[in-house]
Protein backbone atom coordinates (compact mmCIF):
# COMPACT_ATOMS: atom_id res chain seq x y z
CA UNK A 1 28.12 15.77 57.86
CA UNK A 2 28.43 12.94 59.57
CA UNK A 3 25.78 10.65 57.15
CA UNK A 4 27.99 12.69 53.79
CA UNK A 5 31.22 11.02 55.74
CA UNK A 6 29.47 7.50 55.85
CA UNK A 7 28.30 7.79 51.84
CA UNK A 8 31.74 9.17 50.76
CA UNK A 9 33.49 5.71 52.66
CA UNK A 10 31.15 3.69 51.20
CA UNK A 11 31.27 4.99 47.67
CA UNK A 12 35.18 4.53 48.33
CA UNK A 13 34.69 0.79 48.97
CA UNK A 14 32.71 -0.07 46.71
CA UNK A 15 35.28 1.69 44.20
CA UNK A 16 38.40 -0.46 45.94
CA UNK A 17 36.26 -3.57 45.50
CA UNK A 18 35.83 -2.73 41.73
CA UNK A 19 39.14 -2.33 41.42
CA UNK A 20 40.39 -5.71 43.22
CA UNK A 21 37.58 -7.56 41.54
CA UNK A 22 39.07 -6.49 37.95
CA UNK A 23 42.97 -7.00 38.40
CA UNK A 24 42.39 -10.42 40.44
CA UNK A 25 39.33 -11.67 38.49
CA UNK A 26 40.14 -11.43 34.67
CA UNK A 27 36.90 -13.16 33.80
CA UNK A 28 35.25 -10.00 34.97
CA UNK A 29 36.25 -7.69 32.28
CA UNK A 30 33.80 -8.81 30.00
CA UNK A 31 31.27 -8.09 32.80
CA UNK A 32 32.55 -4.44 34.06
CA UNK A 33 32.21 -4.02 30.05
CA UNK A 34 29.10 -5.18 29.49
CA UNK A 35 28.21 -2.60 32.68
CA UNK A 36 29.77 0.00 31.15
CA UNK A 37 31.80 1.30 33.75
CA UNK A 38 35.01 1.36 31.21
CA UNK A 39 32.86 3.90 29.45
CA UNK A 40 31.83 5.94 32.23
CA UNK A 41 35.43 5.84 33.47
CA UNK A 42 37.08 6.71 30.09
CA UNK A 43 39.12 3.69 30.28
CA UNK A 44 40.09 1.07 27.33
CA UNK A 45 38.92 -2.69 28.50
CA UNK A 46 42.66 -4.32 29.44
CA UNK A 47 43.84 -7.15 26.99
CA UNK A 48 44.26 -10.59 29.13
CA UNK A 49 47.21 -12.10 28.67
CA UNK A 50 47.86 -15.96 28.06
CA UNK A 51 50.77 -17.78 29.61
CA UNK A 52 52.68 -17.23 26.60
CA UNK A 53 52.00 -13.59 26.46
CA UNK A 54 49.51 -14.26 23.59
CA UNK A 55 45.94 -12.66 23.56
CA UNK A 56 43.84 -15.17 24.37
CA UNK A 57 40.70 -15.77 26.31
CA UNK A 58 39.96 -14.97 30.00
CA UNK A 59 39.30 -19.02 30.28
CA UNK A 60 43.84 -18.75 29.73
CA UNK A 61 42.92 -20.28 26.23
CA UNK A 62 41.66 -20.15 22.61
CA UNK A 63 38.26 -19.25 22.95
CA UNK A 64 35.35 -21.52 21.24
CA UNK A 65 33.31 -19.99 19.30
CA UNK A 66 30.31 -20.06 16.70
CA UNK A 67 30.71 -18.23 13.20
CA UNK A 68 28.44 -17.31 10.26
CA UNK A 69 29.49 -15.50 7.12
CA UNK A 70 28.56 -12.23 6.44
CA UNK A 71 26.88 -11.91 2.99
CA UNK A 72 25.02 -9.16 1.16
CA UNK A 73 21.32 -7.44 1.20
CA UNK A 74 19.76 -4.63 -0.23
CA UNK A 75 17.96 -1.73 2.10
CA UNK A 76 14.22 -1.07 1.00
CA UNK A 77 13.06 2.25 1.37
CA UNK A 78 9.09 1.93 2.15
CA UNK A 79 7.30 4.76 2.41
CA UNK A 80 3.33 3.93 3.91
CA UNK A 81 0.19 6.34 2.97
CA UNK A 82 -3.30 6.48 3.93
CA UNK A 83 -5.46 5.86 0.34
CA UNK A 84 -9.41 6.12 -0.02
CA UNK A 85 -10.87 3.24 -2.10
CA UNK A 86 -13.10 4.04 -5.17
CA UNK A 87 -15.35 1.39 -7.20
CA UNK A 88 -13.19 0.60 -10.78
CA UNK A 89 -16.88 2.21 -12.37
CA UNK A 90 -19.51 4.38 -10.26
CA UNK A 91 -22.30 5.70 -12.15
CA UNK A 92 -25.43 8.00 -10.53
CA UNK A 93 -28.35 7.12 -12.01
CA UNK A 94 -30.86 10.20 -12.76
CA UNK A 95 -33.85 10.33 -15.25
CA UNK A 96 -33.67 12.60 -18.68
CA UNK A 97 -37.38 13.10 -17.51
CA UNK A 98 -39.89 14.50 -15.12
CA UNK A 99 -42.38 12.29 -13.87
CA UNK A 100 -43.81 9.46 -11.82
CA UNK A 101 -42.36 6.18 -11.09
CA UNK A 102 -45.06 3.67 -12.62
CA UNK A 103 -42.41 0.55 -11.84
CA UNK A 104 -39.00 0.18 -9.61
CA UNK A 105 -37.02 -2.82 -11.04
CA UNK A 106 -34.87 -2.96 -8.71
CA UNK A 107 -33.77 -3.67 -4.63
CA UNK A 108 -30.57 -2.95 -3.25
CA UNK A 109 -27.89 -4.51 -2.98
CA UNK A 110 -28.51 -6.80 -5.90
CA UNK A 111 -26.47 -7.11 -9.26
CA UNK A 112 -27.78 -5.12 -12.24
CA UNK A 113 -26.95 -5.82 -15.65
CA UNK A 114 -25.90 -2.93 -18.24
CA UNK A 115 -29.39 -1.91 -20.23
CA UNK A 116 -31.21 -3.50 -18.26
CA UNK A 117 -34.55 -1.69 -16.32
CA UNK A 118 -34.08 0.15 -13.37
CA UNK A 119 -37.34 2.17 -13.20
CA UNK A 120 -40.44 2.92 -16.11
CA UNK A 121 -41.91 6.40 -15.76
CA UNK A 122 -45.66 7.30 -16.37
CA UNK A 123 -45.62 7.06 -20.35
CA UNK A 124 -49.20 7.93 -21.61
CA UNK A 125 -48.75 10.58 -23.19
CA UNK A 126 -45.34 10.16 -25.28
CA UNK A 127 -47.20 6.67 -26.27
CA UNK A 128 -50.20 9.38 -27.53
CA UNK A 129 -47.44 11.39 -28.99
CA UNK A 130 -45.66 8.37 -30.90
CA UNK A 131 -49.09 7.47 -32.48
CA UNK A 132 -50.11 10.83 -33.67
CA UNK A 133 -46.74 11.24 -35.77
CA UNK A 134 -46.91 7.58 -37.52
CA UNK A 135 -50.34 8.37 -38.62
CA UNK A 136 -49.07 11.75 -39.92
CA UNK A 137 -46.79 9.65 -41.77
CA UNK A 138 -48.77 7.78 -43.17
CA UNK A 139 -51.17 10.81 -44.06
CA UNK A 140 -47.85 12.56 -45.78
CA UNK A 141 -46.73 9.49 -47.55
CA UNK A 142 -50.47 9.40 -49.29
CA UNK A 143 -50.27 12.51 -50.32
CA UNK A 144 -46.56 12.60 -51.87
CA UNK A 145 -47.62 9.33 -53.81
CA UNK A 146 -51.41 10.92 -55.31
CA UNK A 147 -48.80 14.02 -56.15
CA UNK A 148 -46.04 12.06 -57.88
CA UNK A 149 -49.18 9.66 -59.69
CA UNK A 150 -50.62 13.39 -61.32
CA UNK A 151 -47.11 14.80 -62.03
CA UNK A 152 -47.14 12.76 -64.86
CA UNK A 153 -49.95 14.71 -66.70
CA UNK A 154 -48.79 18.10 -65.61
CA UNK A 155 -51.85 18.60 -62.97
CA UNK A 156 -49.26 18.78 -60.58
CA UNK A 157 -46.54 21.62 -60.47
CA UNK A 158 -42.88 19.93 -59.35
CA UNK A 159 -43.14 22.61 -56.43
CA UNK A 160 -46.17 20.94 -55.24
CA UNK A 161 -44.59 17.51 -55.10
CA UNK A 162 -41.58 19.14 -53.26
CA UNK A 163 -43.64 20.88 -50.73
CA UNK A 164 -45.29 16.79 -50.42
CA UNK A 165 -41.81 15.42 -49.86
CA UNK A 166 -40.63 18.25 -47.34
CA UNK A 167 -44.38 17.48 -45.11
CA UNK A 168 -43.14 13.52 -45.47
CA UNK A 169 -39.72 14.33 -44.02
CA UNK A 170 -40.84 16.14 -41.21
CA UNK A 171 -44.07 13.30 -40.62
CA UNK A 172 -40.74 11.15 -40.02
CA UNK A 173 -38.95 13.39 -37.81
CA UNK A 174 -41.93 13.83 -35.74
CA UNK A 175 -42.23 9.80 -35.46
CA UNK A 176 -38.14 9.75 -34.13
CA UNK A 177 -38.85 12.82 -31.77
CA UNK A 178 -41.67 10.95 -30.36
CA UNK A 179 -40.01 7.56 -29.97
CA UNK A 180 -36.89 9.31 -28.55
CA UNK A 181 -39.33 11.20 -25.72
CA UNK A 182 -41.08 7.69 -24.80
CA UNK A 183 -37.19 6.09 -24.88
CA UNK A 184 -36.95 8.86 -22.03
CA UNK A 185 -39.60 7.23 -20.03
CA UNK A 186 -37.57 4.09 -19.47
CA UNK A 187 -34.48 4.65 -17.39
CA UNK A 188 -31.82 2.00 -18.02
CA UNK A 189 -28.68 0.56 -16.13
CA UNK A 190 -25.42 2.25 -18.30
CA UNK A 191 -23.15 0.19 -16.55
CA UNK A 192 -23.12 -3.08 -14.92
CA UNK A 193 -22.74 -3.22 -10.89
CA UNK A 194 -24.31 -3.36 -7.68
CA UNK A 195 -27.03 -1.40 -6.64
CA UNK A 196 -26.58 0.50 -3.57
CA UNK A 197 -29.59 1.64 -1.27
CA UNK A 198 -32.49 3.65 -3.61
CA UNK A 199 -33.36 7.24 -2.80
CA UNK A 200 -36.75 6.59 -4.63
CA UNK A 201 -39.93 4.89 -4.61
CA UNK A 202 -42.64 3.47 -6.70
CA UNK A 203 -45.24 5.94 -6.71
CA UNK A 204 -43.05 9.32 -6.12
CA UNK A 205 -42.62 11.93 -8.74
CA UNK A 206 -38.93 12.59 -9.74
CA UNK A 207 -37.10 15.37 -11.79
CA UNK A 208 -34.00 15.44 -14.19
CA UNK A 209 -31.96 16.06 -10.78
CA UNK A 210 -33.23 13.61 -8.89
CA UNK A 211 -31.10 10.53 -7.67
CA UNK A 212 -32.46 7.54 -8.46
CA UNK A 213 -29.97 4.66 -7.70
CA UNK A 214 -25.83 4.02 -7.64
CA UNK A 215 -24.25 1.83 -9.46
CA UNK A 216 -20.86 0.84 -8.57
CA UNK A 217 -18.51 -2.31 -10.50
CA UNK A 218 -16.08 -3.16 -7.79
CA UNK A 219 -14.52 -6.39 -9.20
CA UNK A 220 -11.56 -4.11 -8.59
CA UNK A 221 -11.30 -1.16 -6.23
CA UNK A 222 -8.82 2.09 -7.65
CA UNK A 223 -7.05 3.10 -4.49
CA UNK A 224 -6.19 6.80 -4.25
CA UNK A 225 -3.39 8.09 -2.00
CA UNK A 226 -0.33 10.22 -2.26
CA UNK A 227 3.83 9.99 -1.36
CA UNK A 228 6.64 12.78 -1.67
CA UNK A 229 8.11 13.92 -4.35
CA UNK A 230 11.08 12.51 -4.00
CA UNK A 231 10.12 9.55 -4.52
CA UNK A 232 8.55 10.34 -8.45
CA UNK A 233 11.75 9.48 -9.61
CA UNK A 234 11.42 5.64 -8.65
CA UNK A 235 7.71 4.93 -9.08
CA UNK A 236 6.28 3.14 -12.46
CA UNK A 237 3.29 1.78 -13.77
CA UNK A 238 2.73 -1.81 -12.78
CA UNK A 239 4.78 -1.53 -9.73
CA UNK A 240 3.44 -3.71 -6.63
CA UNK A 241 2.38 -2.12 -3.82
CA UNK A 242 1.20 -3.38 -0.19
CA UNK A 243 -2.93 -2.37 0.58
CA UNK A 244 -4.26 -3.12 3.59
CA UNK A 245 -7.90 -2.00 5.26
CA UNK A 246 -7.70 0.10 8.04
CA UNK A 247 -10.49 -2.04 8.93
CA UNK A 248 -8.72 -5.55 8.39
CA UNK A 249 -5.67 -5.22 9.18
CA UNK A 250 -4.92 -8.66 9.79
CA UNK A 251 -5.91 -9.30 6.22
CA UNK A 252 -2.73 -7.78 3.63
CA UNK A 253 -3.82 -7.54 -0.57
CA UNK A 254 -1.66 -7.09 -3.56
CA UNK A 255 -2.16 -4.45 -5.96
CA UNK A 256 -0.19 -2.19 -8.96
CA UNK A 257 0.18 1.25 -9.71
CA UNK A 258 -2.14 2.07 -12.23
CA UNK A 259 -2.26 5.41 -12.73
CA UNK A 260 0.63 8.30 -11.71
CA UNK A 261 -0.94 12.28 -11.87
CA UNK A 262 1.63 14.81 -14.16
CA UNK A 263 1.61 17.74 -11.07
CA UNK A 264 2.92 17.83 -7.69
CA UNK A 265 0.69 19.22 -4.89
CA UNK A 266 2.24 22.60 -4.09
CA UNK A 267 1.25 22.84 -1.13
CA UNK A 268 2.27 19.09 0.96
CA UNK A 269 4.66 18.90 -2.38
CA UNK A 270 3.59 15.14 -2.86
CA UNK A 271 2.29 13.37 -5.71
CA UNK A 272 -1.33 11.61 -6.35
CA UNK A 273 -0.93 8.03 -7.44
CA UNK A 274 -3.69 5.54 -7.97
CA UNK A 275 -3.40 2.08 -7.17
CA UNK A 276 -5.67 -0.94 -8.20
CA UNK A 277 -6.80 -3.88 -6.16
CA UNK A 278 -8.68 -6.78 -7.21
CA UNK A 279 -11.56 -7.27 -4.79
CA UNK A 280 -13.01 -10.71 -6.85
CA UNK A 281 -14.25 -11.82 -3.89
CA UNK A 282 -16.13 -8.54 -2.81
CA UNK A 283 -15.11 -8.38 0.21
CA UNK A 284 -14.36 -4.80 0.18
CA UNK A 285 -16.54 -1.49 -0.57
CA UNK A 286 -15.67 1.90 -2.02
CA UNK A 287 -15.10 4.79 0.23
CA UNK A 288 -13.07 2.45 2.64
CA UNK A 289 -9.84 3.58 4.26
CA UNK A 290 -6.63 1.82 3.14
CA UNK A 291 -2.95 1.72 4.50
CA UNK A 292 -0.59 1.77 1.41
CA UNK A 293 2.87 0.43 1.37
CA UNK A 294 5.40 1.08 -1.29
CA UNK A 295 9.36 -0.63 -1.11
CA UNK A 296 12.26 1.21 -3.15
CA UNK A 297 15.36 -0.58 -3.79
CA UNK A 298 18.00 1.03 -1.35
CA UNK A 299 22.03 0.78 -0.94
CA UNK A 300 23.59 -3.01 -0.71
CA UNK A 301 24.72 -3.63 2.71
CA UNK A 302 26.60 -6.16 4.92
CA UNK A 303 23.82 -8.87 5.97
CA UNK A 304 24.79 -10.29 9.05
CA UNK A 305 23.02 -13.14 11.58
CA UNK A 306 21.04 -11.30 14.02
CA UNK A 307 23.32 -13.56 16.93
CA UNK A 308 26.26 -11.24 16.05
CA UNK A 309 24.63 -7.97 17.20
CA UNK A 310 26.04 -6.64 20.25
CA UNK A 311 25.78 -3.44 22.19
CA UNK A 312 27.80 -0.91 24.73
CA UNK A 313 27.34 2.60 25.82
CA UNK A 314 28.78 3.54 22.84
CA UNK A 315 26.61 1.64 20.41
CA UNK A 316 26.07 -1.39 18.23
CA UNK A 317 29.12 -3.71 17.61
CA UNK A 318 29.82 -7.19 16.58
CA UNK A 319 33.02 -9.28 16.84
CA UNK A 320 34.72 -11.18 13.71
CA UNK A 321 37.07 -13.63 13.65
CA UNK A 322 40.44 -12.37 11.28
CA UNK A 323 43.34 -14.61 11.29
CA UNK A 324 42.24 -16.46 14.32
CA UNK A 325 41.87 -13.80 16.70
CA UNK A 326 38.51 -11.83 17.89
CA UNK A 327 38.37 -8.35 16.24
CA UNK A 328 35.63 -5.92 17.77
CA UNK A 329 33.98 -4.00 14.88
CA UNK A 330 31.68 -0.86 15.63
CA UNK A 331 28.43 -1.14 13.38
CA UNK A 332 25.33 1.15 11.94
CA UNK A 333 21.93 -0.84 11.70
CA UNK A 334 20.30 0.35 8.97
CA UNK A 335 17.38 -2.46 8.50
CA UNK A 336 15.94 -5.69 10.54
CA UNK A 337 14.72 -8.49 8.42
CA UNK A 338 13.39 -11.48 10.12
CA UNK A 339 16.64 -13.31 9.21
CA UNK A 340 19.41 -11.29 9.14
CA UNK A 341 20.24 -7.50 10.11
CA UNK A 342 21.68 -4.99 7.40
CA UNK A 343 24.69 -3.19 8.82
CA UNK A 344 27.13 -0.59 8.01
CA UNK A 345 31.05 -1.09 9.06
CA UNK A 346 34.41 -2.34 8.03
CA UNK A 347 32.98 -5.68 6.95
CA UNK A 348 32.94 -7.23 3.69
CA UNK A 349 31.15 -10.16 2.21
CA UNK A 350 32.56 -13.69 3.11
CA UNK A 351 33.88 -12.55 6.56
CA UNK A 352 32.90 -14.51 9.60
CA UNK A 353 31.40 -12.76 12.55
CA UNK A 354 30.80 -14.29 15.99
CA UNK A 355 27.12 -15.36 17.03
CA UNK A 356 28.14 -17.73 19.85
CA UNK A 357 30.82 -17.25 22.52
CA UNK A 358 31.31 -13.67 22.71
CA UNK A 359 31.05 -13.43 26.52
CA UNK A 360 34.67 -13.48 27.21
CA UNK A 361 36.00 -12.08 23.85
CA UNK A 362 38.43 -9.48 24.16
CA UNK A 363 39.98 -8.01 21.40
CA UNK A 364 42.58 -10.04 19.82
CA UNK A 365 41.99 -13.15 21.59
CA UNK A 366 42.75 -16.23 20.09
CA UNK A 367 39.88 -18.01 18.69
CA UNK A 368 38.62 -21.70 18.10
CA UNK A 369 35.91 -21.96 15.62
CA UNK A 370 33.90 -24.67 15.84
CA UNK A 371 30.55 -25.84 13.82
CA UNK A 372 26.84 -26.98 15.15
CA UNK A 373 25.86 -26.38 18.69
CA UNK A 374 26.30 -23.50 20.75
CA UNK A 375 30.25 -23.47 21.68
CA UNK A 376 29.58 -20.96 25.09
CA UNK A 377 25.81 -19.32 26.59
CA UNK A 378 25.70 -16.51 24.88
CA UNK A 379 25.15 -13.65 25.79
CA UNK A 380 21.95 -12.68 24.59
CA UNK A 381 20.92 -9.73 27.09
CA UNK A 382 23.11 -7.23 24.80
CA UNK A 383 21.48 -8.91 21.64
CA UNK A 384 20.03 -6.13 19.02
């Protein structure tokens, strides 16, 4: 009881001393403010009073302060995804053929040229092949001229010479079937790109499933990655977006919207957009992770100097200057640039708002604006 006494007189005290410190100390109203002990107590900050009755500083004059204007700025609405990068052309290269791998033109990691040789399979027999059917050509095309030469003195039945041209026709097929089946043998790059790391080897025997090498073109990577629906509305082809790798973050890219998909997900209810990125310098490689940034045009706002942003227990406020006095105005951030702060209040463009010498504003004290250096310290512990 007796240690409850001793807390309950102190508490008491230090209550009285409040009290005499505010009526006989104007200059600390700003301070008990700024404390928030009006707040706590319920209790409207009192208005000091000049010796002409005026509202006016705590310092018993016009206050000096610093003003900016307020302009205008538009909210962006970003929304950020996580996007896989693809290769702008990836092609698995697998042979037509069984057999075994007489040469491997290629090493990894090296640039490969479209139609140009990636690996020559055992060709023996389809060369075999190729000459059997040109001699049979040449054996049908003999024997369709010796018919046509006795036609002419009616040794030769026009059936006979039909059946000669039908044995030349297929002599020729046989020659293209042949030449197509030794074409087999040779396996060609379809694309241009980079090889990646070979799954074969000269010497092993491969079938028509078998992979041999990847090709991938990434002069310019296709960036996957998806955002809500809600946003369908706003997005286009050709619109910029933000990529960076999860890997390099320190390193931000440019890229477009190339591609938009025609069906929402049903189940996460977004969209699947594709994105393209030039990578000239090849500094990046498909299948990396990438952080995707898009910006949306939002509602025009009050744009105010970041100075002006204040804050109490009940929020963010700032003070303008209206017909020479100090008017405190309770604000809404709804955006931080690295310049200015977008706000929402009773403000409208070409109003001036206080950034410098708003420790002893009260509301409706008189005001002295003046221009350049700071006018008062401000007080930039209750800065946003």
């Amino acid at each position: 009881m007796h240690l409850l006494r001793q807390s309950l007189l102190a508490l008491a005290a230090l209550v009285l001393a409040v009290g005499i410190w505010a009526v006989y100390v104007p200059a600390a109203a700003p301070w008990l403010e700024r404390a928030g002990l009006y707040d706590l107590l319920g209790l409207e900050p009192p208005a000091p009073q000049s010796a002409e009755g005026g509202r006016r500083g705590f310092g018993g004059g016009a206050a000096q302060v610093v003003v900016a204007p307020v302009s205008t700025g538009q909210a962006n609405a970003r929304v950020s995804a996580i996007g896989d990068g693809r290769a702008l052309r990836s092609v698995t290269v697998r042979s037509d053929a069984t057999g075994m791998i007489r040469e491997l033109a290629i090493t990894p990691g090296t640039w490969v040229e479209a139609g140009a040789l990636i690996a020559q399979l055992d060709d023996d027999a389809e060369r075999i092949a190729l000459e059997r059917a040109r001699l049979m050509v040449m054996d049908a095309r003999r024997n369709l001229d010796r018919l046509r030469q006795l036609g002419g003195s009616g040794a030769v039945s026009a059936v006979q010479i039909r059946e000669a041209e039908l044995a030349l026709g297929t002599a020729e097929l046989g020659v293209e079937q042949a030449e197509f089946d030794l074409s087999l043998r040779r396996i060609t790059a379809p694309i241009s790109g980079w090889a990646g790391l070979l799954e074969v080897a000269e010497g092993d025997r491969i079938g028509t499933q078998d992979t041999i090498a990847v090709l991938s073109d990434r002069s310019s990577l296709q960036i996957d990655f998806r955002i809500p629906e809600r946003f369908i509305g706003q997005l286009s082809i050709g619109m910029p977006v933000e990529v960076t790798a999860l890997a390099r973050p320190d390193h931000p890219l440019s890229g477009e919207i190339v591609a938009l998909d025609n069906v929402v997900d049903r189940t996460s209810r977004t969209l699947r957009v594709q994105a393209q990125l030039d990578n000239a310098d090849d500094s990046l490689r498909a299948g990396q992770a990438f952080s995707v940034t898009l910006s949306f045009p939002g509602d025009t706002l009050a744009s105010v100097d970041p100075l002006a942003i204040q804050w109490s227990g009940n929020g963010a406020y700032l003070w303008a200057a209206r017909d020479g006095q100090a008017v405190r105005i309770p604000v809404t951030i709804r955006q931080r640039n690295a310049d200015s702060v977008l706000v929402e209040g009773d403000l409208a463009p070409g109003d001036l708002v206080i950034i410098e010498g708003v420790q002893t504003l009260r509301p409706g004290a008189e005001l002295q604006i003046v221009e350049g250096a700071s006018a008062a310290a401000p007080a930039r512990a209750d800065d946003a």
